[in-house]
Protein backbone atom coordinates (compact mmCIF):
# COMPACT_ATOMS: atom_id res chain seq x y z
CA UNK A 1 -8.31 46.44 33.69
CA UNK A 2 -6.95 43.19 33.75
CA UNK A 3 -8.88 42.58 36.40
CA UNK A 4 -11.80 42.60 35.09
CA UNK A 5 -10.99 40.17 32.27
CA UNK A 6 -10.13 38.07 34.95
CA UNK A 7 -13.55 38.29 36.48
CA UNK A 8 -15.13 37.21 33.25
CA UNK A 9 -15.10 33.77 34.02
CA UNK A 10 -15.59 33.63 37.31
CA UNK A 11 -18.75 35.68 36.54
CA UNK A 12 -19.96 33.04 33.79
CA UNK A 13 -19.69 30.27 36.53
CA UNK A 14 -21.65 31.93 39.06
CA UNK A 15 -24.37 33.05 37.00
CA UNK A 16 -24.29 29.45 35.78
CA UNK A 17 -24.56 27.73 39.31
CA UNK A 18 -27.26 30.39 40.33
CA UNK A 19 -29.17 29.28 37.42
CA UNK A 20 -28.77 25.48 37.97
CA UNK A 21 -29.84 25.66 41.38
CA UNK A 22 -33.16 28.10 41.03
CA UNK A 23 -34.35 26.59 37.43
CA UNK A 24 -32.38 23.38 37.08
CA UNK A 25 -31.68 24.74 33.40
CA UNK A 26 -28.61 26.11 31.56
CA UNK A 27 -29.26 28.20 28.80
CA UNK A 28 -28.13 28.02 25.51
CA UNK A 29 -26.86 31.68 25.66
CA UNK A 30 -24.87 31.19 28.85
CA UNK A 31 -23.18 28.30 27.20
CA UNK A 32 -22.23 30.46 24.11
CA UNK A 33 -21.41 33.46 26.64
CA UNK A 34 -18.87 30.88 28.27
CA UNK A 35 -17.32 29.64 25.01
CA UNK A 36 -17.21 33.36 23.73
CA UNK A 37 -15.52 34.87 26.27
CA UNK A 38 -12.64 31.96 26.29
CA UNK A 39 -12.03 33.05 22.79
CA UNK A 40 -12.22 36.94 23.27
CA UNK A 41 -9.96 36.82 26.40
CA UNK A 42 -8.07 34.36 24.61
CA UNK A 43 -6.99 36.78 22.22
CA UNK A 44 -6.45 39.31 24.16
CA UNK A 45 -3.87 37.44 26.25
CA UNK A 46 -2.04 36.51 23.20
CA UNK A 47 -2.79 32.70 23.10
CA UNK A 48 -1.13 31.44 19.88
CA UNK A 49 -3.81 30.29 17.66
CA UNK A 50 -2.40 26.50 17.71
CA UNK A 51 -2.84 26.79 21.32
CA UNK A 52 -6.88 27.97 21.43
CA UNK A 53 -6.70 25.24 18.57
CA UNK A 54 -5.68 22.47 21.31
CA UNK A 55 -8.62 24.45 23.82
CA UNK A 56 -11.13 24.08 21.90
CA UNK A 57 -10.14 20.26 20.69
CA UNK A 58 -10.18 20.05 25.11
CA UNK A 59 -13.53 21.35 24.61
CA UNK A 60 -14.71 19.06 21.68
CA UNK A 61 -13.43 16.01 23.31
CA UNK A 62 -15.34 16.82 26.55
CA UNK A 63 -18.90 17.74 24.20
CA UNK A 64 -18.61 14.20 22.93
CA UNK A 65 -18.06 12.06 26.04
CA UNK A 66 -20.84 14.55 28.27
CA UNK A 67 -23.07 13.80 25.20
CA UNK A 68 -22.82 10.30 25.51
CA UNK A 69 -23.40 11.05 29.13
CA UNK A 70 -26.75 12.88 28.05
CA UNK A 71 -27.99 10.83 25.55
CA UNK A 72 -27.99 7.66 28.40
CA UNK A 73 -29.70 10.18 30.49
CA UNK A 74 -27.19 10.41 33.60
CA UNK A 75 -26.42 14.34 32.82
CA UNK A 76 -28.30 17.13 31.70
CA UNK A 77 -27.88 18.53 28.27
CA UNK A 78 -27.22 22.19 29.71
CA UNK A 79 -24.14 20.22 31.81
CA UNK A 80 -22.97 18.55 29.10
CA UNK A 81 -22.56 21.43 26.98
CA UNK A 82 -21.26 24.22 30.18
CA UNK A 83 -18.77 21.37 30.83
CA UNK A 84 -17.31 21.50 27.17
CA UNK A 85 -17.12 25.41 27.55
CA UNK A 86 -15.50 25.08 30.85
CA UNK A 87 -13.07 22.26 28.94
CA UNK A 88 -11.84 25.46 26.65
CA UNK A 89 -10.75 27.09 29.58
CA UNK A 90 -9.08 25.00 31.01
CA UNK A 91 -7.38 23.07 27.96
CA UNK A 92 -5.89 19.72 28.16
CA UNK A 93 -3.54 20.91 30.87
CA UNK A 94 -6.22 21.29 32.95
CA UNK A 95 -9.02 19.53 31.81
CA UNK A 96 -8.60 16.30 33.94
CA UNK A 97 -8.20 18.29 37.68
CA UNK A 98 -10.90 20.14 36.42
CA UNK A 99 -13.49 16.89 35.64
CA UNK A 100 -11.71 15.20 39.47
CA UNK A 101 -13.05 18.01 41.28
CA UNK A 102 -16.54 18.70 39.38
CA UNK A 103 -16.70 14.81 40.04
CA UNK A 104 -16.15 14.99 43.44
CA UNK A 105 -18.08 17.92 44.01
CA UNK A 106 -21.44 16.25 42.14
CA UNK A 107 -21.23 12.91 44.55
CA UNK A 108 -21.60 15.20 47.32
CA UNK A 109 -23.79 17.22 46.39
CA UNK A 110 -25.89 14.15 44.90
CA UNK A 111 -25.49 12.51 48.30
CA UNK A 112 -26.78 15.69 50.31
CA UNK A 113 -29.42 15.97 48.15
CA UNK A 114 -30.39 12.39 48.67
CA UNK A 115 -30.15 12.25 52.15
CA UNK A 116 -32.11 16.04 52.51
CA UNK A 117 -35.35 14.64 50.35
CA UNK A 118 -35.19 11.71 53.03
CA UNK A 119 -36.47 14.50 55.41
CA UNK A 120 -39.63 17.06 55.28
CA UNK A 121 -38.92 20.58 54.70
CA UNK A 122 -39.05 22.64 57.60
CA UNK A 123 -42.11 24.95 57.19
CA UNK A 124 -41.16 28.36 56.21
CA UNK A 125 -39.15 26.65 52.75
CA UNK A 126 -42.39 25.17 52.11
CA UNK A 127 -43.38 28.29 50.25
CA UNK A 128 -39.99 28.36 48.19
CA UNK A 129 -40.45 27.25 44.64
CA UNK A 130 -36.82 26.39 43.63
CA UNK A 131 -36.81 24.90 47.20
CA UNK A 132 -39.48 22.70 46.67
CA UNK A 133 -38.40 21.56 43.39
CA UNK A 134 -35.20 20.77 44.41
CA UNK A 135 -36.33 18.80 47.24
CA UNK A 136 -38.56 16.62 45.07
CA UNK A 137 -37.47 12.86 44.67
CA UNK A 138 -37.45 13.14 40.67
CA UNK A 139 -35.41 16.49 40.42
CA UNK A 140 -32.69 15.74 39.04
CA UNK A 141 -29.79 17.25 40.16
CA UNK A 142 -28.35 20.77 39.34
CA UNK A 143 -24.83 19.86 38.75
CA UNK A 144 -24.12 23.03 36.56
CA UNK A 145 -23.28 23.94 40.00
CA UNK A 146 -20.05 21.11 40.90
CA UNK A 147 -19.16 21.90 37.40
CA UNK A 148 -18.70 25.36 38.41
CA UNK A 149 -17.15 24.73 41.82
CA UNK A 150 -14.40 22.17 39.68
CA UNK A 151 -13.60 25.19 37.45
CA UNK A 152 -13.29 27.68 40.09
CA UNK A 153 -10.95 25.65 42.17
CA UNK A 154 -8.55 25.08 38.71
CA UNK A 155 -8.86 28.29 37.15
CA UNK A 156 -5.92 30.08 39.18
CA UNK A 157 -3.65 27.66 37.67
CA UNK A 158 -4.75 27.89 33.68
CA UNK A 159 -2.82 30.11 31.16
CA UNK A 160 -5.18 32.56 30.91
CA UNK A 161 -5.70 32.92 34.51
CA UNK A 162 -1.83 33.79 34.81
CA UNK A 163 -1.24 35.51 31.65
CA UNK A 164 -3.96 38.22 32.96
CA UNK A 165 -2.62 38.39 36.09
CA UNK A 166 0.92 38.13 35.90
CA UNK A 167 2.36 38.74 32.29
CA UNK A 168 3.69 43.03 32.25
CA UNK A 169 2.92 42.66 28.57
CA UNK A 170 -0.40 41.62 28.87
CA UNK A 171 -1.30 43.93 31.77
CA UNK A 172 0.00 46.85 29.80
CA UNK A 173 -1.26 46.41 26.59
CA UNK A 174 -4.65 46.37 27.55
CA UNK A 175 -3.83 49.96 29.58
CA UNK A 176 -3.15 50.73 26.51
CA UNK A 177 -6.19 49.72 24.51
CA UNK A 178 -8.06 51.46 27.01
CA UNK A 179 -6.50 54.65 27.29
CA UNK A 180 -7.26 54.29 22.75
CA UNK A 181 -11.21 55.09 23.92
């Protein structure tokens, strides 16, 4: 069963990259579903409440400098606010390899993007909507999807990530809970 708390946020991210890349929008609810299920898994790993306290302040810090990336227009507001739920994940410990990588991982894609709308789409994506759009020289681009990527590559190494998979305690409480239903 620990498993599948494990699988929550890996879940979250790909349902947020999907969602970048067809609609070039974040929702609102995904966003809350992210920052949600850090707290709910949080607890049920047995975080300390000083220590979701210091996740969430990751998570705050990270809202106000992607904001200020929003409001001078070089982000999306949906990426500003997924990368503050990803922040609560991965806490202060991980916050910064977690920003390198999504960094990284948005040049490239920002460069492939740039150098693919140099060229014509072959014929049979002409008829692909999310193709089409993303192809187009003023699309933006879907960077919910680097952020993802970033958080993927880090999330092994964050405390809940190893408290689900390798704390006895953990593992067996929650064999517990469940066998309560």
């Amino acid at each position: 069963m620990n498993t599948l708390f494990a699988l929550v946020f890996p879940l979250l991210m790909a349902f947020a990259a999907c969602s970048d890349l067809l609609t070039m929008r974040i929702s609102n609810m995904l966003v809350a579903a992210v920052i949600a299920g850090f707290i709910i898994v949080a607890l049920i790993v047995g975080m300390s409440p000083a220590l979701i306290g210091m996740h969430l302040a990751a998570g705050a810090l990270v809202l106000a400098i992607t904001f200020a990336l929003f409001a001078m227009g070089w982000i999306g507001g949906g990426d500003a606010k997924l990368a503050a739920g990803i922040a609560m994940w991965m806490g202060f410990e991980f916050m910064l390899p977690f920003l390198l990588y999504a960094s990284v991982l948005g040049g490239l894609l920002t460069f492939i993007l740039l150098i693919g709308r140099r060229h014509a789409l072959p014929g049979p994506l002409l008829g692909v909507s999310w193709i089409q759009r993303l192809h187009h020289p003023k699309t933006g681009v879907p960077y919910g999807i680097a952020l993802a990527v970033g958080a993927m590559l880090v999330y092994p190494q964050t405390v809940i990530y190893e408290s689900l998979v390798t704390n006895q305690a953990v593992q067996q409480t929650l064999l517990d809970q469940l066998g309560t239903f």
